[in-house]
Protein backbone atom coordinates (compact mmCIF):
# COMPACT_ATOMS: atom_id res chain seq x y z
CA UNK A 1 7.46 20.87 -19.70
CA UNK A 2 6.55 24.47 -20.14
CA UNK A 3 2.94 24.87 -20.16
CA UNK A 4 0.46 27.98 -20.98
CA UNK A 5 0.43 31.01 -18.43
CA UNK A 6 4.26 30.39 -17.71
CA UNK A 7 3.63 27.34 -15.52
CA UNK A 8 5.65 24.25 -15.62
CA UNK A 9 4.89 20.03 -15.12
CA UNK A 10 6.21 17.09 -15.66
CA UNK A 11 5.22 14.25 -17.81
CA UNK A 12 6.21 10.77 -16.79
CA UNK A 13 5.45 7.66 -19.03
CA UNK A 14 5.10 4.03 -17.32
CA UNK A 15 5.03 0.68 -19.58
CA UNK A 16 3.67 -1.54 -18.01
CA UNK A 17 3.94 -5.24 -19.17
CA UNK A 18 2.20 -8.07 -17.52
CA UNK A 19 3.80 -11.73 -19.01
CA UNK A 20 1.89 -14.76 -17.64
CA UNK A 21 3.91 -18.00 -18.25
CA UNK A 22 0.70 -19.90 -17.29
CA UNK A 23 -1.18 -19.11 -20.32
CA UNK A 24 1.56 -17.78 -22.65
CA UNK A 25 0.17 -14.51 -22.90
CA UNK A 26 1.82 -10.95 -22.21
CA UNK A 27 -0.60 -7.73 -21.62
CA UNK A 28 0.99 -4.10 -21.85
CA UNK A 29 -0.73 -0.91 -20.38
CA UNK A 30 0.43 2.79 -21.66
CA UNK A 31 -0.08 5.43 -19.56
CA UNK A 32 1.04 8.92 -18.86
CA UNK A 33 1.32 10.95 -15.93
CA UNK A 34 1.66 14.48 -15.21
CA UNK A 35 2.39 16.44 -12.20
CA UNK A 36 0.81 19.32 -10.93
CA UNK A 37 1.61 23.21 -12.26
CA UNK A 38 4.60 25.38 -11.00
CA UNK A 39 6.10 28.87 -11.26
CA UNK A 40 9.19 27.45 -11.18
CA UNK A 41 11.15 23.64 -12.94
CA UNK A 42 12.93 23.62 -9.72
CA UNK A 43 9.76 23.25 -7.44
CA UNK A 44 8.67 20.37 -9.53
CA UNK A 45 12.02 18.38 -7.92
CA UNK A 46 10.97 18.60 -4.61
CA UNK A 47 7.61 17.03 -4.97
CA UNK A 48 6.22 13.81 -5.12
CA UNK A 49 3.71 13.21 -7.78
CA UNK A 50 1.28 9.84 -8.06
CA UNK A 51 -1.48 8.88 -10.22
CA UNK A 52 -3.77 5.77 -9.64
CA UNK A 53 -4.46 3.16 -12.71
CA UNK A 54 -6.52 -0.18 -12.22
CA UNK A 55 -6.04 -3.21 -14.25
CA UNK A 56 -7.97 -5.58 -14.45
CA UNK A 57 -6.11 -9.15 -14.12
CA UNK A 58 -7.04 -13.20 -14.67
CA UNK A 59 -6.02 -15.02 -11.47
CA UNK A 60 -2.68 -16.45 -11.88
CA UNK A 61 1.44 -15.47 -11.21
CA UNK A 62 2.76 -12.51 -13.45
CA UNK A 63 6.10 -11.20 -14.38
CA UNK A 64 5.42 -7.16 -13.90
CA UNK A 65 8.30 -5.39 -15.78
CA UNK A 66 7.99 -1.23 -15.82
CA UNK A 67 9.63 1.28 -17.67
CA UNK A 68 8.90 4.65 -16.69
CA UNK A 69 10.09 7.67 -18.80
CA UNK A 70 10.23 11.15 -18.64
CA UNK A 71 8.90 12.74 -21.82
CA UNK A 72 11.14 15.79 -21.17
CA UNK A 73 14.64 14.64 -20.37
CA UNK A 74 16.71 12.39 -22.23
CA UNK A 75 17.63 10.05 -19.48
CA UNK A 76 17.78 6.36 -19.85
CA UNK A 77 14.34 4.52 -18.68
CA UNK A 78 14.31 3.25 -15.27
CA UNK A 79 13.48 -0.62 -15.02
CA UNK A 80 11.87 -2.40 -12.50
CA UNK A 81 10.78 -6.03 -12.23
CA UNK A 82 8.47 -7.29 -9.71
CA UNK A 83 6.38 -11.09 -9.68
CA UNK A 84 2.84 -10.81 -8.48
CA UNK A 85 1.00 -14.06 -7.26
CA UNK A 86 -2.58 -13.83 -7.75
CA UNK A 87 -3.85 -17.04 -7.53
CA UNK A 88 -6.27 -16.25 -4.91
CA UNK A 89 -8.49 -18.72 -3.05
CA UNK A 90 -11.70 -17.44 -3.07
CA UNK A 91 -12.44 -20.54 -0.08
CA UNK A 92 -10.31 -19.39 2.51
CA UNK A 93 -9.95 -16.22 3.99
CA UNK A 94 -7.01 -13.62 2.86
CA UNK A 95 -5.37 -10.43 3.00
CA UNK A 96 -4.27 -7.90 0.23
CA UNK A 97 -1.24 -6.07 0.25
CA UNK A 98 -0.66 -3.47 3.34
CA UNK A 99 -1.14 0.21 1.84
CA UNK A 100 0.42 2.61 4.32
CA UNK A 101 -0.70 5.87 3.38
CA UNK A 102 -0.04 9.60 4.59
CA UNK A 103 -3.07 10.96 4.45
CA UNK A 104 -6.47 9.68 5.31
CA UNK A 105 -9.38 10.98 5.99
CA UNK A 106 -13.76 11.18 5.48
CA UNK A 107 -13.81 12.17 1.70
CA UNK A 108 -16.08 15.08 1.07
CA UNK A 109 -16.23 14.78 -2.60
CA UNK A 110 -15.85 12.19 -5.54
CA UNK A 111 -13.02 11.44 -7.31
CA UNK A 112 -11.53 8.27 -8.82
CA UNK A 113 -8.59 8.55 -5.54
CA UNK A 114 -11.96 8.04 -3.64
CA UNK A 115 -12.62 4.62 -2.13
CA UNK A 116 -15.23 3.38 0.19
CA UNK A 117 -15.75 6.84 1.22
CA UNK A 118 -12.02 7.44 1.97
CA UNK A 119 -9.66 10.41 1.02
CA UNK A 120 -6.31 9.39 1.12
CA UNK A 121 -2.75 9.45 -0.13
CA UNK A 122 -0.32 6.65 -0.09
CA UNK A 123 3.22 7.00 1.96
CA UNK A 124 5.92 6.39 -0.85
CA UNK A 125 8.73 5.14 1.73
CA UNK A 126 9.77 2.05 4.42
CA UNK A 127 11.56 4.92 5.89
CA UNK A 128 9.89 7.26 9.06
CA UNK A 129 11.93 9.91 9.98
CA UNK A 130 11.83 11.80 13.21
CA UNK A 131 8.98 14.58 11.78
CA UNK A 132 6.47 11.80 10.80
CA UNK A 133 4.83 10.06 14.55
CA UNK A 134 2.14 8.04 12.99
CA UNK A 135 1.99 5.02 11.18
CA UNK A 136 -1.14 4.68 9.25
CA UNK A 137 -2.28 1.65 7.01
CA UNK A 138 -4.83 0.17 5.15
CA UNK A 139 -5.71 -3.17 3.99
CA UNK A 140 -8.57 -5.02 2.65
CA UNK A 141 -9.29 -8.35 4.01
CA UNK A 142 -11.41 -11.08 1.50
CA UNK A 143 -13.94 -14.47 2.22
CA UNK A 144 -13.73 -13.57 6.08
CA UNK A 145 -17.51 -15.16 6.00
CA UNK A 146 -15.40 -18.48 4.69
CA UNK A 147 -14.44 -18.87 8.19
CA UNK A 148 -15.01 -22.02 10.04
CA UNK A 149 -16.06 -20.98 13.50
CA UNK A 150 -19.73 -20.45 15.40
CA UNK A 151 -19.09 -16.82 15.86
CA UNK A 152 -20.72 -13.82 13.17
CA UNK A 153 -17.80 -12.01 13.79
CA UNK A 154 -13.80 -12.02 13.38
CA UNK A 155 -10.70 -10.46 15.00
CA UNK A 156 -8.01 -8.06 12.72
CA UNK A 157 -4.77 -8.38 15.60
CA UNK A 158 -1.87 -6.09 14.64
CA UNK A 159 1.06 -5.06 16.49
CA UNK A 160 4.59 -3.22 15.64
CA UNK A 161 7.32 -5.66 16.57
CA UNK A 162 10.91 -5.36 16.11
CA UNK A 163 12.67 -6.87 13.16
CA UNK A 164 15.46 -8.91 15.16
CA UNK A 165 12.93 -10.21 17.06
CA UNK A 166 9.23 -10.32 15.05
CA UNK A 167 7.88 -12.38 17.98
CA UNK A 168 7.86 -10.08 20.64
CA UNK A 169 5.98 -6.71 20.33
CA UNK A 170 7.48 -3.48 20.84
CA UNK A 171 6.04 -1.17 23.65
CA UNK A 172 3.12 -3.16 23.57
CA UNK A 173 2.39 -1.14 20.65
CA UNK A 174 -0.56 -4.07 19.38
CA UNK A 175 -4.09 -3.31 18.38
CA UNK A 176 -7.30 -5.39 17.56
CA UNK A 177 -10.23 -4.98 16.18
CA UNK A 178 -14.05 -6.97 15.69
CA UNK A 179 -15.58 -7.32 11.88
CA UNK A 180 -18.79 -8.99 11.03
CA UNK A 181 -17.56 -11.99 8.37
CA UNK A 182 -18.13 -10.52 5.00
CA UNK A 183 -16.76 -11.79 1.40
CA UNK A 184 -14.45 -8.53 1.35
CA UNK A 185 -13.83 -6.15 4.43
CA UNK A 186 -11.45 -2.38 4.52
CA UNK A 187 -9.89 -2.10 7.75
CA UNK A 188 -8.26 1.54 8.19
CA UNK A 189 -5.90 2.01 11.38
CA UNK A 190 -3.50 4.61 13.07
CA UNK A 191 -0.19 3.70 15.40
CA UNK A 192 1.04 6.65 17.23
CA UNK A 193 4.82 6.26 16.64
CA UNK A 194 6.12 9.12 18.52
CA UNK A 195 8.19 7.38 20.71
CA UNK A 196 9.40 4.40 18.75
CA UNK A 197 13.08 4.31 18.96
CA UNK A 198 14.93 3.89 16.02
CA UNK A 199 15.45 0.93 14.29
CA UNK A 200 13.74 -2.19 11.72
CA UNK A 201 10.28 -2.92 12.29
CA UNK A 202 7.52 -4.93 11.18
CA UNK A 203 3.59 -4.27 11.16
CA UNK A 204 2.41 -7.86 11.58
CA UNK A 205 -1.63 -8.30 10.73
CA UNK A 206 -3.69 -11.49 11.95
CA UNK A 207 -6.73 -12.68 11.18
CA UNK A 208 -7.95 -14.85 13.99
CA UNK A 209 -11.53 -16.41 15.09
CA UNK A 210 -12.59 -16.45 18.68
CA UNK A 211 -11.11 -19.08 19.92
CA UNK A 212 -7.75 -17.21 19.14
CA UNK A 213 -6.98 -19.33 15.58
CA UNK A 214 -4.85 -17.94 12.95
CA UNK A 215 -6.35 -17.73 10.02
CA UNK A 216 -4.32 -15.36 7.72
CA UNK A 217 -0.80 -13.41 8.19
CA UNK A 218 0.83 -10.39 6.64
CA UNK A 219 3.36 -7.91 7.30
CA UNK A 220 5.14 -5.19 6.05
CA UNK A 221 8.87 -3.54 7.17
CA UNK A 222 9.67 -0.31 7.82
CA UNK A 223 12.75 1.81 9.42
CA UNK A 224 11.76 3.68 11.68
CA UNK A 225 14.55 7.11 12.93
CA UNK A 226 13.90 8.96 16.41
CA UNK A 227 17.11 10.35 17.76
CA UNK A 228 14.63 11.84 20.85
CA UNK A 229 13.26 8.79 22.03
């Protein structure tokens, strides 16, 4: 889309539609998104553009189907469907989704891609090529105070394990850290991949008490290409 001054963006439209069997009832968000300005169309191509939209949800199981269009082609929509289980148990502790980002950092002003004092931008692939050595994450972990030990406190264990073999970590490539319990805690963390060889991986989290009990489990896979190591 040609803009004013001889700059250029594009406009992408997603449809979202939430359908909830449970309760026979179907929400659908609108929303348009726009890139940022260029001399050029063709520099718009080799750039990815995200925006950030919260909706607010009942607890329950969904059937998420998107359509995302752009305004200024006349391409057929792109579909996606995707089930999201959130019937959360707000008596046991739990984990949200792993966010691996490519950018983080101490945010030094406000904006709504702001969060608990965090700059960041999300990593849009599974895929790690040789030019990217760090594999950075977030996640948010909920009712940690819900757990059933003597102990204030609670251990986040994560490690980088191969796929073949998820038992077994890789390089010894395995982290942990100490939270006070707390109905909803952000844990931010870095793995220096440099030297990962190629191949399937997964980022395994754990939340365990002090005397070494799993209480919640999550991972997330990821390729991972290094023809130098």
């Amino acid at each position: 889309q040609q803009i004013q001054n001889n700059k250029y963006r594009a406009n992408i439209q997603v449809n979202a539609t939430f359908i909830s069997k449970e309760r026979n009832d179907t929400n659908t968000i609108t929303h348009n998104y726009f890139s940022a300005t260029y001399d050029t169309p063709k520099l718009i191509d080799k750039e990815n553009f995200y925006d950030l939209l919260r909706i607010p949800l009942l607890k329950g199981k969904y059937q998420m189907d998107l359509e995302i269009v752009d305004k200024n082609a006349n391409n057929k929509p792109i579909l996606y469907t995707d089930v999201l289980d959130l019937t959360f148990d707000n008596n046991i502790v739990c984990l949200s989704s792993i966010q691996p980002l490519s950018y983080l950092s101490r945010a030094e002003n406000h904006n709504r891609y702001i969060k608990e004092g965090w700059d960041y931008t999300p990593y849009f692939s599974t895929y790690y090529p040789e030019i990217v050595n760090s594999f950075t994450f977030w996640v948010e972990i909920y009712h940690s105070d819900k757990i059933n030990s003597k102990s204030d406190s609670f251990i986040v264990y994560s490690a980088i394990v191969a796929a073949e073999n998820p038992q077994t970590p890789v390089f010894k490539l395995s982290k942990q850290k100490i939270f006070n319990k707390k109905s909803q805690v952000s844990m931010q963390q870095i793995y220096n991949i440099d030297s990962l060889p190629s191949g399937n991986y997964y980022l395994v989290l754990e939340i365990r008490d002090e005397n070494d009990t799993i209480h919640a489990y999550s991972s997330y896979f990821f390729q991972r290409y290094n023809p130098i190591s």
